[in-house]
Protein backbone atom coordinates (compact mmCIF):
# COMPACT_ATOMS: atom_id res chain seq x y z
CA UNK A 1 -43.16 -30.49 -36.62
CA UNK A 2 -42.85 -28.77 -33.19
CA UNK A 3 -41.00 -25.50 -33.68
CA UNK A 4 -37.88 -24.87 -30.94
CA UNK A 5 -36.74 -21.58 -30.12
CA UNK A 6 -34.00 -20.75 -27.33
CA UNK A 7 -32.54 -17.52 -26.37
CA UNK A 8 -29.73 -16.08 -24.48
CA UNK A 9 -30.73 -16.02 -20.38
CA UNK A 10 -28.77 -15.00 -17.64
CA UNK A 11 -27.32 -18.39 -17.23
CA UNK A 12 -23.68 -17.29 -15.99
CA UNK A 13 -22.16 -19.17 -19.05
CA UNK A 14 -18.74 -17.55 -19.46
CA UNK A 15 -19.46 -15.81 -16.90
CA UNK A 16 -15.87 -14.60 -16.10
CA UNK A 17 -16.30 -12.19 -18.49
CA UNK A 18 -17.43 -9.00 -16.19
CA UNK A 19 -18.42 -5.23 -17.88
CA UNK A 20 -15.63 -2.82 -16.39
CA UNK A 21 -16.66 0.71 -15.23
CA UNK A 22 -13.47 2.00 -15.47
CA UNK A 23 -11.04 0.34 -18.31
CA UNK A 24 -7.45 0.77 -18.36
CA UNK A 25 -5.33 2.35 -21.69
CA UNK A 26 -1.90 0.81 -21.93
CA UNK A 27 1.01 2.34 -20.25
CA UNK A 28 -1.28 3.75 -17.00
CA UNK A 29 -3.46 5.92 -18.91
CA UNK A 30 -7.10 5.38 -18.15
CA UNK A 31 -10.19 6.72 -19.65
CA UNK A 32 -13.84 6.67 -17.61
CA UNK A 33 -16.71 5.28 -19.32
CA UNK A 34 -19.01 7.76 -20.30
CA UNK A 35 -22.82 7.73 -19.44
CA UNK A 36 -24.42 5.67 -21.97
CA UNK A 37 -26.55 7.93 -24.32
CA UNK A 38 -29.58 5.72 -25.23
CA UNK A 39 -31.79 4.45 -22.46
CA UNK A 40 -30.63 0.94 -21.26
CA UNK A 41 -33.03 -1.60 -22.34
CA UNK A 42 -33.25 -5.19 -22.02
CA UNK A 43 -30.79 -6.51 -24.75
CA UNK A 44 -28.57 -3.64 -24.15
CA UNK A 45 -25.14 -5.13 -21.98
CA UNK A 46 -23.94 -1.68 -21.76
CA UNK A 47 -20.94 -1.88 -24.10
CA UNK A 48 -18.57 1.01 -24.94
CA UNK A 49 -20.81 3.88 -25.68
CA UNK A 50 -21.26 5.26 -28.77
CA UNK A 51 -19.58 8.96 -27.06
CA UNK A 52 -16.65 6.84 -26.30
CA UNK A 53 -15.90 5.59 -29.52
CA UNK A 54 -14.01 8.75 -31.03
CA UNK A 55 -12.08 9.10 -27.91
CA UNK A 56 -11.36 5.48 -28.16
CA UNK A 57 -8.16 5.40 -29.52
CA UNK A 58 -7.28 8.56 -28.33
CA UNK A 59 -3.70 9.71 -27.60
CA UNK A 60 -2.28 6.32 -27.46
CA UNK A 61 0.48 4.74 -30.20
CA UNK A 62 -0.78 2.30 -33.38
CA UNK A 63 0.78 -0.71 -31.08
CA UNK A 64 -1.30 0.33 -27.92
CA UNK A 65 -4.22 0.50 -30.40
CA UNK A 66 -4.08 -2.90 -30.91
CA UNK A 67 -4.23 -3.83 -27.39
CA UNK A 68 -6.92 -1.64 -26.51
CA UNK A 69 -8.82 -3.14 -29.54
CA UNK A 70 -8.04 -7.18 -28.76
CA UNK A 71 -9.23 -5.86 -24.83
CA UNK A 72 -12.33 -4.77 -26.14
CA UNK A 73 -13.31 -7.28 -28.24
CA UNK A 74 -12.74 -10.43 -25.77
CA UNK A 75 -14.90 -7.78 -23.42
CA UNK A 76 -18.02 -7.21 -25.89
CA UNK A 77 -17.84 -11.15 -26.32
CA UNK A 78 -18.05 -11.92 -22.91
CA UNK A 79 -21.21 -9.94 -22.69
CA UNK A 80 -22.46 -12.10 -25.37
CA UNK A 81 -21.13 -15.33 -24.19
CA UNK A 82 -22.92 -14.71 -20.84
CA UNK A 83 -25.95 -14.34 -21.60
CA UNK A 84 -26.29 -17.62 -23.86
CA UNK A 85 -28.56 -20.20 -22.61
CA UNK A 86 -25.94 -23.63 -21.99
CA UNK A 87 -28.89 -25.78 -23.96
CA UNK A 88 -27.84 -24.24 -27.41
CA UNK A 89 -24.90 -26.52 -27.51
CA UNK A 90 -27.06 -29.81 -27.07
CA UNK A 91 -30.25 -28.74 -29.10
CA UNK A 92 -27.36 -28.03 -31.78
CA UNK A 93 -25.79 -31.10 -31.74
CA UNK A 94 -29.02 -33.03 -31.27
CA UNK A 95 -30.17 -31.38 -34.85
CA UNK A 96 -26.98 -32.24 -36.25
CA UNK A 97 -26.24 -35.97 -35.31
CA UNK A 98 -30.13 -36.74 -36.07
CA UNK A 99 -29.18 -35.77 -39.71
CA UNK A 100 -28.06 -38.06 -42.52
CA UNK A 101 -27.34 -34.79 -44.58
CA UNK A 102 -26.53 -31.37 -43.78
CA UNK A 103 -26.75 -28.25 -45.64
CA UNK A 104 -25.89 -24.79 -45.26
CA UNK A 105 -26.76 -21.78 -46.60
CA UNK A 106 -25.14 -18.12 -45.42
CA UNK A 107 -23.46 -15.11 -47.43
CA UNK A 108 -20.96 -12.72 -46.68
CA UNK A 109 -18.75 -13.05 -43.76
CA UNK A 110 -21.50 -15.46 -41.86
CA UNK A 111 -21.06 -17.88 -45.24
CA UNK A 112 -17.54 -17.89 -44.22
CA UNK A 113 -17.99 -18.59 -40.86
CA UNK A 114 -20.35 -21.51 -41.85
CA UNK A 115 -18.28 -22.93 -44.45
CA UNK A 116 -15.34 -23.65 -41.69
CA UNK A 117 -18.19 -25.29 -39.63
CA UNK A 118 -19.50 -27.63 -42.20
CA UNK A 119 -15.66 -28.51 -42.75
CA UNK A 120 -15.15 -29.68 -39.19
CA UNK A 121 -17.98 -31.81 -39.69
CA UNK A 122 -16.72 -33.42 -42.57
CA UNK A 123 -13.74 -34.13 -40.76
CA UNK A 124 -16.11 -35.85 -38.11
CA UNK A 125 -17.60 -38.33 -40.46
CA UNK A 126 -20.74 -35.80 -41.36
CA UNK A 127 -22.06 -35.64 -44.93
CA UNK A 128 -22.09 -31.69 -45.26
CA UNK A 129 -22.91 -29.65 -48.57
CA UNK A 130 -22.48 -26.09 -49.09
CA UNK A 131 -25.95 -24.36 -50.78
CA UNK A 132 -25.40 -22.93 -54.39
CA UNK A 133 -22.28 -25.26 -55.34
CA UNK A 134 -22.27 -26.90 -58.32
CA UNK A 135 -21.90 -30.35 -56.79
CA UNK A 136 -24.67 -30.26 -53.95
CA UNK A 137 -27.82 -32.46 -54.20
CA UNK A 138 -30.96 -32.15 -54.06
CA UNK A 139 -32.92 -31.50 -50.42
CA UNK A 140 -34.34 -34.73 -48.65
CA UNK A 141 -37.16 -34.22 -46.19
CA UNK A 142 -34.53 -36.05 -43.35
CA UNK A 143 -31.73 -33.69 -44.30
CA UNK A 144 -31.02 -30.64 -42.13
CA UNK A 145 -30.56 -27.18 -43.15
CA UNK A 146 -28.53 -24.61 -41.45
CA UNK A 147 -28.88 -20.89 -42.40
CA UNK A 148 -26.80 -18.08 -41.02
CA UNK A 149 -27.79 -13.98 -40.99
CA UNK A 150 -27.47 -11.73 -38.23
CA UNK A 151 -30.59 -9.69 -39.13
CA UNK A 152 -32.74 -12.85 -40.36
CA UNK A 153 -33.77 -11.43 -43.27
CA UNK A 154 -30.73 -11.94 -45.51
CA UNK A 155 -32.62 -12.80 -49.16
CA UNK A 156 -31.13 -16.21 -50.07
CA UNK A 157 -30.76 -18.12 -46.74
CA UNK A 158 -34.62 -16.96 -46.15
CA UNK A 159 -35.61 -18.09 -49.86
CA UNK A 160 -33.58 -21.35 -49.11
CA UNK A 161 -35.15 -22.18 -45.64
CA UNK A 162 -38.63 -21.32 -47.25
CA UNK A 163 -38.02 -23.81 -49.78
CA UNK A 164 -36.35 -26.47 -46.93
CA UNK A 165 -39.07 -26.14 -45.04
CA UNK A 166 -41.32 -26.45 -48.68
CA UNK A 167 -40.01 -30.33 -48.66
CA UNK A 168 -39.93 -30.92 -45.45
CA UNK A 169 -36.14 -30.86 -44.16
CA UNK A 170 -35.42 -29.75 -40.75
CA UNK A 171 -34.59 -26.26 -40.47
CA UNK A 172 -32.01 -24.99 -38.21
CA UNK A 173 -31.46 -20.97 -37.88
CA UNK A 174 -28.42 -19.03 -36.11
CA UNK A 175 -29.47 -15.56 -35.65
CA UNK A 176 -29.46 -12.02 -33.48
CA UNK A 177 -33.08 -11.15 -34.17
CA UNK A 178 -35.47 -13.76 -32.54
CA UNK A 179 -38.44 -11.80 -34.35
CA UNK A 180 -36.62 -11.75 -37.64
CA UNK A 181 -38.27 -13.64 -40.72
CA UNK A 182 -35.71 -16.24 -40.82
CA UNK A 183 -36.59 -16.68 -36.88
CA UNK A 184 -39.86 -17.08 -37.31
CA UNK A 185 -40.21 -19.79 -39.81
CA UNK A 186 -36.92 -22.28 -38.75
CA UNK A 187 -38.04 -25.24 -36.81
CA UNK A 188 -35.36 -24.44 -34.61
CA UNK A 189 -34.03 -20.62 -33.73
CA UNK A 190 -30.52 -20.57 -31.99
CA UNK A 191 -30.26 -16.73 -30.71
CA UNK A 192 -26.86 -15.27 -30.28
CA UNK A 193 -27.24 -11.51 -29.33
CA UNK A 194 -24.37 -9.95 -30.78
CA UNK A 195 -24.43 -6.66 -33.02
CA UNK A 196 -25.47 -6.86 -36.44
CA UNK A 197 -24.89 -4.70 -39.63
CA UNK A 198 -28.43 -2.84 -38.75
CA UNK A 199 -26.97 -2.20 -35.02
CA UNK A 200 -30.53 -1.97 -34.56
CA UNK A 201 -31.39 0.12 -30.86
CA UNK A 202 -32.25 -3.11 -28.77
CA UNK A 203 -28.82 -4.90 -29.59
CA UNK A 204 -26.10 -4.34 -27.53
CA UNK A 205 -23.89 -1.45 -28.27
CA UNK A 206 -19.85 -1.72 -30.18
CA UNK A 207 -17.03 0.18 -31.11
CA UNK A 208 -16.75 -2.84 -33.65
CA UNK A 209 -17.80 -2.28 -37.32
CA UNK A 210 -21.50 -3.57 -38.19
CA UNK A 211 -21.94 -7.53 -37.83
CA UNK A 212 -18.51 -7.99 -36.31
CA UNK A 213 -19.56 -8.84 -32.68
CA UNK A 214 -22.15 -10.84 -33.83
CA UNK A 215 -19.97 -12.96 -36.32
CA UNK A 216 -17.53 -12.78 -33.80
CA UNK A 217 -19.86 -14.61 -31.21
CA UNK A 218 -21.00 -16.96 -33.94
CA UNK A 219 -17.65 -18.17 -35.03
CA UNK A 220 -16.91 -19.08 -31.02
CA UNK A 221 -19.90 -20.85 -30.82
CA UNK A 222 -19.23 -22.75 -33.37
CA UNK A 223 -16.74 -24.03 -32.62
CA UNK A 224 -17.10 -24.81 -29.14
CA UNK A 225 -19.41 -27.33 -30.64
CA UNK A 226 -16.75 -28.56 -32.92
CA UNK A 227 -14.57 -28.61 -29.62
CA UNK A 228 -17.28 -31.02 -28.25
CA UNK A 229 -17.61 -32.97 -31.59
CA UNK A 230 -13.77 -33.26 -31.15
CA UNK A 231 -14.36 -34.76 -28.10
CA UNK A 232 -16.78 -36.97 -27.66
CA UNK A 233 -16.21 -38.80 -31.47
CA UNK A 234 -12.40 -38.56 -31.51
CA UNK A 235 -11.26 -37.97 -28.23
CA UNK A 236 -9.00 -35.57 -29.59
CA UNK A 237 -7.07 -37.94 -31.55
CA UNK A 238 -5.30 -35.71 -34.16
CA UNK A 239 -4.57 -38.28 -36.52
CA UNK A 240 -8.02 -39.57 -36.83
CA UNK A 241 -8.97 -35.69 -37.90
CA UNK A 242 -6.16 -35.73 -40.05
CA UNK A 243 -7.46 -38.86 -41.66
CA UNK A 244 -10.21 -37.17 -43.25
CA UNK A 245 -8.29 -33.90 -44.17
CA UNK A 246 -7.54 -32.54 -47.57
CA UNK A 247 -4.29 -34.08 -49.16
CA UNK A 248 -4.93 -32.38 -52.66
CA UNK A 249 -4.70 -28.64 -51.86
């Protein structure tokens, strides 16, 4: 079993999405970026500096706040979304229409993230189970597995790969280490390079709380697939989602 890894290149996806020098406050006030305060290394898109980021809502009202923060966020995600390699969306959907089964296994917000995934799949026709409920099956060595964790060395969605790999099920990981654990061992490594809960020196830098940008970037890729899905298998004929939607909830 041939191990696949791809990660982000400078392939212009989304690349509308440009790094301002100079970014505008609401109401004509404007604040210069700082010099960053870290040399700038490969993997480092030059986000809002960490200086910046008590000055960031600075002198502006709790309304204004919220602009400045939806600006920056749809700004640190276009650094993201820029840098990912176009071939994730095929090698993703390759892994996932090969599969009779699919599993997934993530915790925290990334298990939520996954969760509404799996569910559009179900609503394709997929055969999805969630890792840990009470009603999953066991693991087939044709079934897929698809673990989510920014640092790639969350405990259970490592354990579960291990034991995926252990009977011989495809493994698929979504992470923003490439050298992680979780990385290393999936037969197929899907790299998003957002910020994770260790904001660890080589990822790019946020004014966002730890993991955000990175679950952030994860949620969007998701479900640009799902967009796809939506596309190509329904040609986005609402009722023929709706078919397969909940009617006891």
């Amino acid at each position: 079993m041939r191990k696949k890894s791809l990660s982000p290149k400078n392939t212009g996806l989304f690349s509308s999405f440009m790094l301002r020098f100079l970014l505008p406050f609401p109401k004509g006030q404007t604040a210069w970026i700082l010099p960053m305060d870290r040399d700038h290394k490969e993997g480092n898109m030059g986000y809002l500096p960490r200086a910046r980021r008590e000055v960031f809502f600075s002198g502006i009202s709790r309304e204004d706040r919220l602009v400045r923060a939806l600006d920056q966020m749809v700004e640190e995600l276009g650094g993201v979304f820029s840098r990912l390699a176009p071939e994730l969306a095929g090698t993703l959907l390759k892994e996932v229409e090969a599969a009779p089964r699919i599993f997934g296994c993530a915790v925290g917000r990334s298990g939520f993230i996954l969760r509404g995934f799996l569910m559009r799949l179900m609503h394709f026709g997929f055969t999805v189970f969630v890792v840990g409920e009470t009603i999953t099956p066991r693991l087939q060595p044709q079934d897929l597995l698809i673990v989510i964790s920014g640092s790639g060395e969350t405990a259970q969605p490592r354990e579960v790969l291990r034991r995926a790999n252990a009977v011989g099920a495809r493994t698929l990981a979504i992470t923003a280490d490439r050298n992680s654990t979780i990385a290393r061992e999936a037969d197929v490594v899907i790299h998003i390079p957002g910020t994770t809960k260790l904001t660890l020196k080589q990822e790019p830098d946020s004014v966002q709380c730890p993991g955000s940008l990175f679950e952030q970037a994860c949620f969007l890729f998701l479900e640009s697939i799902v967009l796809i899905l939506y596309k190509e298998r329904l040609d986005h004929n609402h009722q023929a989602m709706l078919a397969r939607h909940a009617d006891v909830e």
